[in-house]
N, C-alpha and C. Protein backbone atom coordinates (compact mmCIF):
# COMPACT_ATOMS: atom_id res chain seq x y z
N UNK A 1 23.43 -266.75 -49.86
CA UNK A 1 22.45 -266.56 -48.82
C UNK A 1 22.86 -267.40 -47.62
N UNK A 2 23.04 -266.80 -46.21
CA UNK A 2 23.30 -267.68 -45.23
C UNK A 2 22.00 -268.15 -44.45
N UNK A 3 21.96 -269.41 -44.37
CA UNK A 3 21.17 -270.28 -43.53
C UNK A 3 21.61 -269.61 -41.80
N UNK A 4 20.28 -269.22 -41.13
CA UNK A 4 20.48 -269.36 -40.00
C UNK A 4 19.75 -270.33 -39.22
N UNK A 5 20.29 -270.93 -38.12
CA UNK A 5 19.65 -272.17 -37.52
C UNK A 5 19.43 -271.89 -36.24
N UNK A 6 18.07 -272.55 -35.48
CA UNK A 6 17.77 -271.77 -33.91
C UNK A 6 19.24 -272.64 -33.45
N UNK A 7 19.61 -272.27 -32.31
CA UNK A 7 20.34 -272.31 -31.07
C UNK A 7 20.39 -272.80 -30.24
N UNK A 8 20.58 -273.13 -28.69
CA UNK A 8 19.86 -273.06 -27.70
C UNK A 8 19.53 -272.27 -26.76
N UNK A 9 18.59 -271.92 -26.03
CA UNK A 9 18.20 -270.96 -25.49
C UNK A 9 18.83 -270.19 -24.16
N UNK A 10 18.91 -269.04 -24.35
CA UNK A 10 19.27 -268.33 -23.18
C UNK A 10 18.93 -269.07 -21.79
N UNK A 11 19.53 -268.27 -20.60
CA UNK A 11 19.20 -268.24 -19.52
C UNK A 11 18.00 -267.72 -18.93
N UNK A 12 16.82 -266.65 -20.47
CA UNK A 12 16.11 -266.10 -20.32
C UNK A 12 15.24 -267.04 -21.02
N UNK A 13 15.32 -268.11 -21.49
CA UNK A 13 14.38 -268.71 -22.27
C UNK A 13 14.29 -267.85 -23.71
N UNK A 14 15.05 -267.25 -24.16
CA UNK A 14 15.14 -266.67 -25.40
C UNK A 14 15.66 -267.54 -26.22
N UNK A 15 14.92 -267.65 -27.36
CA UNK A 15 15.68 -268.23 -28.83
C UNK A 15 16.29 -267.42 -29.81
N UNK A 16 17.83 -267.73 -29.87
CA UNK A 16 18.16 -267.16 -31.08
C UNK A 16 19.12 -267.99 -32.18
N UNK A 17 19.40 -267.16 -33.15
CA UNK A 17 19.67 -267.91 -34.33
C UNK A 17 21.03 -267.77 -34.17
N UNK A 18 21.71 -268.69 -35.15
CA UNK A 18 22.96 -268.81 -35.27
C UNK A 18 23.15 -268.92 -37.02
N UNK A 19 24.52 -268.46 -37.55
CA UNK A 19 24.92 -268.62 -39.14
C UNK A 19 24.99 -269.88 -39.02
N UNK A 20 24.23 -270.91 -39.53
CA UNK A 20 24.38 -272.43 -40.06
C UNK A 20 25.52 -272.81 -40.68
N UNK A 21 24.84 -272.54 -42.10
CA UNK A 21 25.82 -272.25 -43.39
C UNK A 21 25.43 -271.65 -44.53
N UNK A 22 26.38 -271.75 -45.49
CA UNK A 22 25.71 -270.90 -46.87
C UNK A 22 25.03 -271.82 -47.95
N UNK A 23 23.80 -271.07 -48.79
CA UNK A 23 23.42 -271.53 -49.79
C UNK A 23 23.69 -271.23 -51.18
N UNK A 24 24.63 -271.49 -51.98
CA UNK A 24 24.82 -270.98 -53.51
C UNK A 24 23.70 -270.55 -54.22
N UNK A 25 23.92 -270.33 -54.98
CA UNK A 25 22.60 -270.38 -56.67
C UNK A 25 21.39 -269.74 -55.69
N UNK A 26 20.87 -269.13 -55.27
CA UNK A 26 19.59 -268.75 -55.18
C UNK A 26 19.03 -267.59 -55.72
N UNK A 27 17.67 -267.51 -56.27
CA UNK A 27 17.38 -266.71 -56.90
C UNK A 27 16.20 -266.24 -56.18
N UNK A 28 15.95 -264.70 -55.96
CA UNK A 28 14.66 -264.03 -55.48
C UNK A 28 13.80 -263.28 -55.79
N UNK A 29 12.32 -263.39 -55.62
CA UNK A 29 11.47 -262.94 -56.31
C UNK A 29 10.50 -262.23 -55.24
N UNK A 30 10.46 -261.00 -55.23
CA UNK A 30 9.89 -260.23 -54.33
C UNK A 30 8.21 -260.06 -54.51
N UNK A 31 7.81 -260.88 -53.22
CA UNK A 31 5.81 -261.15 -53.39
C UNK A 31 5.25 -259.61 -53.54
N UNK A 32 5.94 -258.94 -52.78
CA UNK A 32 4.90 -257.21 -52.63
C UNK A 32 5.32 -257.14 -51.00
N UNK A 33 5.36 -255.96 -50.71
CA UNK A 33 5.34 -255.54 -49.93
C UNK A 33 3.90 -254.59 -49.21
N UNK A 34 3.06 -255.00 -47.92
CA UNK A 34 1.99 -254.12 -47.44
C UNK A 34 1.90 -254.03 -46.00
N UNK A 35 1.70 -252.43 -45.63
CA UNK A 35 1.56 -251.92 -44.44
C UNK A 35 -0.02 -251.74 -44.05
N UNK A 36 0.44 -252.65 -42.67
CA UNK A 36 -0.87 -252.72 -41.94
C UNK A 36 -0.93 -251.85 -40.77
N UNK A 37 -1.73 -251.21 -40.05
CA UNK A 37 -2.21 -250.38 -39.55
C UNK A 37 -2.60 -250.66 -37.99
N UNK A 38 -2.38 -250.76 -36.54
CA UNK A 38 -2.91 -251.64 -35.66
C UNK A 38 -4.28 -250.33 -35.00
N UNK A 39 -4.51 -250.92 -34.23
CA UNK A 39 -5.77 -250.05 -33.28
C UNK A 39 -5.09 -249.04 -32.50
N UNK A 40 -6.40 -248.47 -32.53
CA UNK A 40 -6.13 -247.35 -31.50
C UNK A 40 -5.48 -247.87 -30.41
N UNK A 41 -5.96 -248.68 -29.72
CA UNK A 41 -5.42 -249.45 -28.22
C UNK A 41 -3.95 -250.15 -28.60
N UNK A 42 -3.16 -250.03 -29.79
CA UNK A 42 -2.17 -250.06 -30.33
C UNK A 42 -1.55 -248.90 -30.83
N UNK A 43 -1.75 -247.79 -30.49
CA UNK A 43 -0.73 -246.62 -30.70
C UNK A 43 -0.61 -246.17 -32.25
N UNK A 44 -1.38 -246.85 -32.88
CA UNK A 44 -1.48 -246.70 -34.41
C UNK A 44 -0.18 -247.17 -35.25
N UNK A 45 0.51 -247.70 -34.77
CA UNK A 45 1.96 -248.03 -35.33
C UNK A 45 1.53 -248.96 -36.30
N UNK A 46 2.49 -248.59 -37.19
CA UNK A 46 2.23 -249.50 -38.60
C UNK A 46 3.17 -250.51 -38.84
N UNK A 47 2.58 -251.58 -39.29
CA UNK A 47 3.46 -252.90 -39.44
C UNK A 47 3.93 -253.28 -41.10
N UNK A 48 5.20 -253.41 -41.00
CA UNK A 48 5.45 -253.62 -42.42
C UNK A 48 5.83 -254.78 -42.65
N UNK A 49 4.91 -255.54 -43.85
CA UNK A 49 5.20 -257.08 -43.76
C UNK A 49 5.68 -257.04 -45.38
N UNK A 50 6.78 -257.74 -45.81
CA UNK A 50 7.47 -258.04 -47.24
C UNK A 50 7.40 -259.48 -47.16
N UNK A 51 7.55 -259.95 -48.13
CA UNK A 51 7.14 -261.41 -49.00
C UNK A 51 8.28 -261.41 -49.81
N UNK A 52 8.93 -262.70 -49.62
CA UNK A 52 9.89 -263.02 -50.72
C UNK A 52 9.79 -264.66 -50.89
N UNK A 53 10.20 -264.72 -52.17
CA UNK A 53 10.07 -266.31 -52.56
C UNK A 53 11.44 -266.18 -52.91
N UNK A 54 12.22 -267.16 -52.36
CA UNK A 54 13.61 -268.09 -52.95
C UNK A 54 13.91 -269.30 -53.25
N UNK A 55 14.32 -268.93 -54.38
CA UNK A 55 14.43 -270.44 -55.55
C UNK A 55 15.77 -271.30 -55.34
N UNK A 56 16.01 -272.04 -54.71
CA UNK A 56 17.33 -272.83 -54.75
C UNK A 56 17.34 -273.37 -55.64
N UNK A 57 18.67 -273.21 -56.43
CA UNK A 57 19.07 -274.19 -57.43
C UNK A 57 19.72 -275.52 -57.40
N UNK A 58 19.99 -275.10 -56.22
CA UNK A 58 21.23 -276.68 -56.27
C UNK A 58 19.78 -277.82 -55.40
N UNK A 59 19.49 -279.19 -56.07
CA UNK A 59 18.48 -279.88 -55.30
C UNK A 59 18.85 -280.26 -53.72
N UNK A 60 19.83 -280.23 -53.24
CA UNK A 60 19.94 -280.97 -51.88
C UNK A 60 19.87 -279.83 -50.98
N UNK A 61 19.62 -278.56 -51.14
CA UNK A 61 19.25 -277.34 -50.08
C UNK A 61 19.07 -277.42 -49.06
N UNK A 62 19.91 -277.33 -48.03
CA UNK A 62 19.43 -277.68 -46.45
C UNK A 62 18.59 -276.62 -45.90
N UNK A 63 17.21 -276.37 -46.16
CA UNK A 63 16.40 -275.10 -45.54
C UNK A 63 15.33 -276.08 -44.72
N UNK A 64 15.03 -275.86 -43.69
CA UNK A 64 14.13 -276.31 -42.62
C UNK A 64 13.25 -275.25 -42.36
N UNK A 65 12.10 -275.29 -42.14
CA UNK A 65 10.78 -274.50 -41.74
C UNK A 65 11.15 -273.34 -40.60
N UNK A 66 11.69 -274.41 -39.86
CA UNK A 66 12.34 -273.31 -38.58
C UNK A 66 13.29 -272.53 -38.35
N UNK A 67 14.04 -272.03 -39.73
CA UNK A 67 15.28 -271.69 -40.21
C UNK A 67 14.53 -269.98 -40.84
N UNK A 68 15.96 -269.24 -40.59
CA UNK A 68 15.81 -267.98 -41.01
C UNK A 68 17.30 -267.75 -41.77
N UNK A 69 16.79 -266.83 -42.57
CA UNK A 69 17.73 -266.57 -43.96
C UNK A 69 18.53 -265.06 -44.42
N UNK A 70 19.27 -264.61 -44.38
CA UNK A 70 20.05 -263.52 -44.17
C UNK A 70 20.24 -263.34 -45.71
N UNK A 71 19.67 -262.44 -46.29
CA UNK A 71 19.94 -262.14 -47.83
C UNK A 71 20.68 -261.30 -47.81
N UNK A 72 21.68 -261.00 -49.10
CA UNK A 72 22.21 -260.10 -49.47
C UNK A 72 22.04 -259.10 -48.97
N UNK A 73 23.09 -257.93 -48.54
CA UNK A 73 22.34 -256.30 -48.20
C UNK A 73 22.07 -256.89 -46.96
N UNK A 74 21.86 -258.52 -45.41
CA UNK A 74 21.79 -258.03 -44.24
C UNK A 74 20.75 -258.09 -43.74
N UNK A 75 19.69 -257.94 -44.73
CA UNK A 75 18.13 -258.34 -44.38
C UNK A 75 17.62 -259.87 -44.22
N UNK A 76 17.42 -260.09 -43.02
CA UNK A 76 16.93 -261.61 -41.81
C UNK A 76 15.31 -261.89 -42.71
N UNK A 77 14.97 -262.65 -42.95
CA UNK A 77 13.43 -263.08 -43.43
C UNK A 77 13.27 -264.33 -42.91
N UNK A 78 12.12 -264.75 -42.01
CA UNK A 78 12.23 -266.43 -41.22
C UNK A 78 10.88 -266.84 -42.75
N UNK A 79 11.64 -268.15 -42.21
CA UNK A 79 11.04 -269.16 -43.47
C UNK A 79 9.68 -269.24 -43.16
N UNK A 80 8.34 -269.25 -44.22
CA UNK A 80 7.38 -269.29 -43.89
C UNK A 80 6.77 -270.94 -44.76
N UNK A 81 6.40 -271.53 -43.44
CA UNK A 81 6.03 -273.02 -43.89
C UNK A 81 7.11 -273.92 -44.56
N UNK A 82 6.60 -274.90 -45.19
CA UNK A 82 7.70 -275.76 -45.38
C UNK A 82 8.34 -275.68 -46.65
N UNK A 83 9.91 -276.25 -46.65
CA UNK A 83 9.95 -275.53 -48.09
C UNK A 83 9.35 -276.66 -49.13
N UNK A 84 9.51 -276.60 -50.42
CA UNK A 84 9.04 -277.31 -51.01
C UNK A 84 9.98 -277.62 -51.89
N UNK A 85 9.90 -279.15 -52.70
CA UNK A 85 10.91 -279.76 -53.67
C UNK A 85 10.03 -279.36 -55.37
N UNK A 86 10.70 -278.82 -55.99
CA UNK A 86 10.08 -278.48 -57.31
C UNK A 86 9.90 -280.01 -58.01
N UNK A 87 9.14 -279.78 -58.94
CA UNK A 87 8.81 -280.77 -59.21
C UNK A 87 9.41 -280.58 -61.22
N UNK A 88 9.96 -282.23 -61.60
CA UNK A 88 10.91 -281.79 -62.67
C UNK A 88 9.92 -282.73 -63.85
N UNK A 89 9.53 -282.32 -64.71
CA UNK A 89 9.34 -282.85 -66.06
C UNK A 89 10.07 -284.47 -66.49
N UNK A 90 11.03 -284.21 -66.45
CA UNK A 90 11.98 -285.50 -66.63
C UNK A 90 12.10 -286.23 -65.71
N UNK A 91 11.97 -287.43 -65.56
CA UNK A 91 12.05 -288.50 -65.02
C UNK A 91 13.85 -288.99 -63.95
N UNK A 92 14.25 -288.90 -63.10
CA UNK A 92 15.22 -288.73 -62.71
C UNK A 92 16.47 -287.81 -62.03
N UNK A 93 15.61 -286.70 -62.74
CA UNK A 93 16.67 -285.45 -62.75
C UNK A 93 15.83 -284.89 -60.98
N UNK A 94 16.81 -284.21 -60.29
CA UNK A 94 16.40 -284.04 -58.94
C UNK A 94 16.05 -282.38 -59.70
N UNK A 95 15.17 -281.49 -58.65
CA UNK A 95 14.80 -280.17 -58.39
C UNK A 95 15.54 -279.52 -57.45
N UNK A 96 15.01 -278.17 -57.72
CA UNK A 96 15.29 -277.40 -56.24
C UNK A 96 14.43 -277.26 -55.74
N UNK A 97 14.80 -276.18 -54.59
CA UNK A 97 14.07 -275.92 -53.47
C UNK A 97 13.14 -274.69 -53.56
N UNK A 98 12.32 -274.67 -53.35
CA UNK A 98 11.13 -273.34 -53.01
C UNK A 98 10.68 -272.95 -51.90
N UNK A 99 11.17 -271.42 -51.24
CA UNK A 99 11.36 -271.59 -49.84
C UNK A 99 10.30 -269.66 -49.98
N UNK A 100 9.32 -270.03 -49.09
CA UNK A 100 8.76 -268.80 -48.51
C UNK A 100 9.22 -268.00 -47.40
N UNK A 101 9.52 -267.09 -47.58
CA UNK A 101 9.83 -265.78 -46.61
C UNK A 101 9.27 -264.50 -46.50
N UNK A 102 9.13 -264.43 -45.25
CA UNK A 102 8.09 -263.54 -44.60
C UNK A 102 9.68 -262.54 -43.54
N UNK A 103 9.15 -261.19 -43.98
CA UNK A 103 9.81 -260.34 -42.83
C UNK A 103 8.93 -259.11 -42.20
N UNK A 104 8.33 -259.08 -41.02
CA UNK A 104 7.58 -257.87 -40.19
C UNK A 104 8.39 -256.91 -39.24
N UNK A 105 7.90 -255.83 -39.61
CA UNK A 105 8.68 -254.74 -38.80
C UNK A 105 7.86 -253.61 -38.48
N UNK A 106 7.96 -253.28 -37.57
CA UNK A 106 7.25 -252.11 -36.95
C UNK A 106 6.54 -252.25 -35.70
């Protein structure tokens, strides 16, 4: 999975991302996918929002909140909230990472 990291901004005040680097071992678990519907005064266009949770395995995971993630297959998902450090049974042993992703389209 490649880490993408913001940039600095255009001449337009645009932000975009850049390939950071890569993350090994990750594993993904797809939340559901649901299409929302906007108003009339919105053209009726429908918004498609997918949910994914990714599990880093390796504990030192460089994922930041403000970071977006390029999965397999090409598909961009920006990180939703912060990630989180799993928490381990045993005394010593480090965790991974638990990282929310959100992707909208339409």
């Amino acid at each position: 999975m490649i880490v993408l990291r913001r940039a600095s901004r255009d001449k337009f005040g645009d932000q975009s991302y850049d390939a950071h680097h890569e993350e090994p071992n990750v594993l993904l678990s797809r939340s559901g996918t649901r299409t929302e519907t906007s108003s009339p005064a919105m053209d009726f266009r429908d918004t498609i929002v997918d949910d994914v949770t990714a599990y880093f395995l390796r504990p030192g995971a460089d994922v930041l909140a403000s970071d977006q993630l390029e999965l397999p297959g090409g598909d961009v998902y920006a990180v939703q909230g912060k990630p989180q450090r799993w928490k381990t049974a045993t005394a010593g042993r480090r965790a991974g990472v638990v990282v929310n992703l959100r992707q909208v389209s339409g």
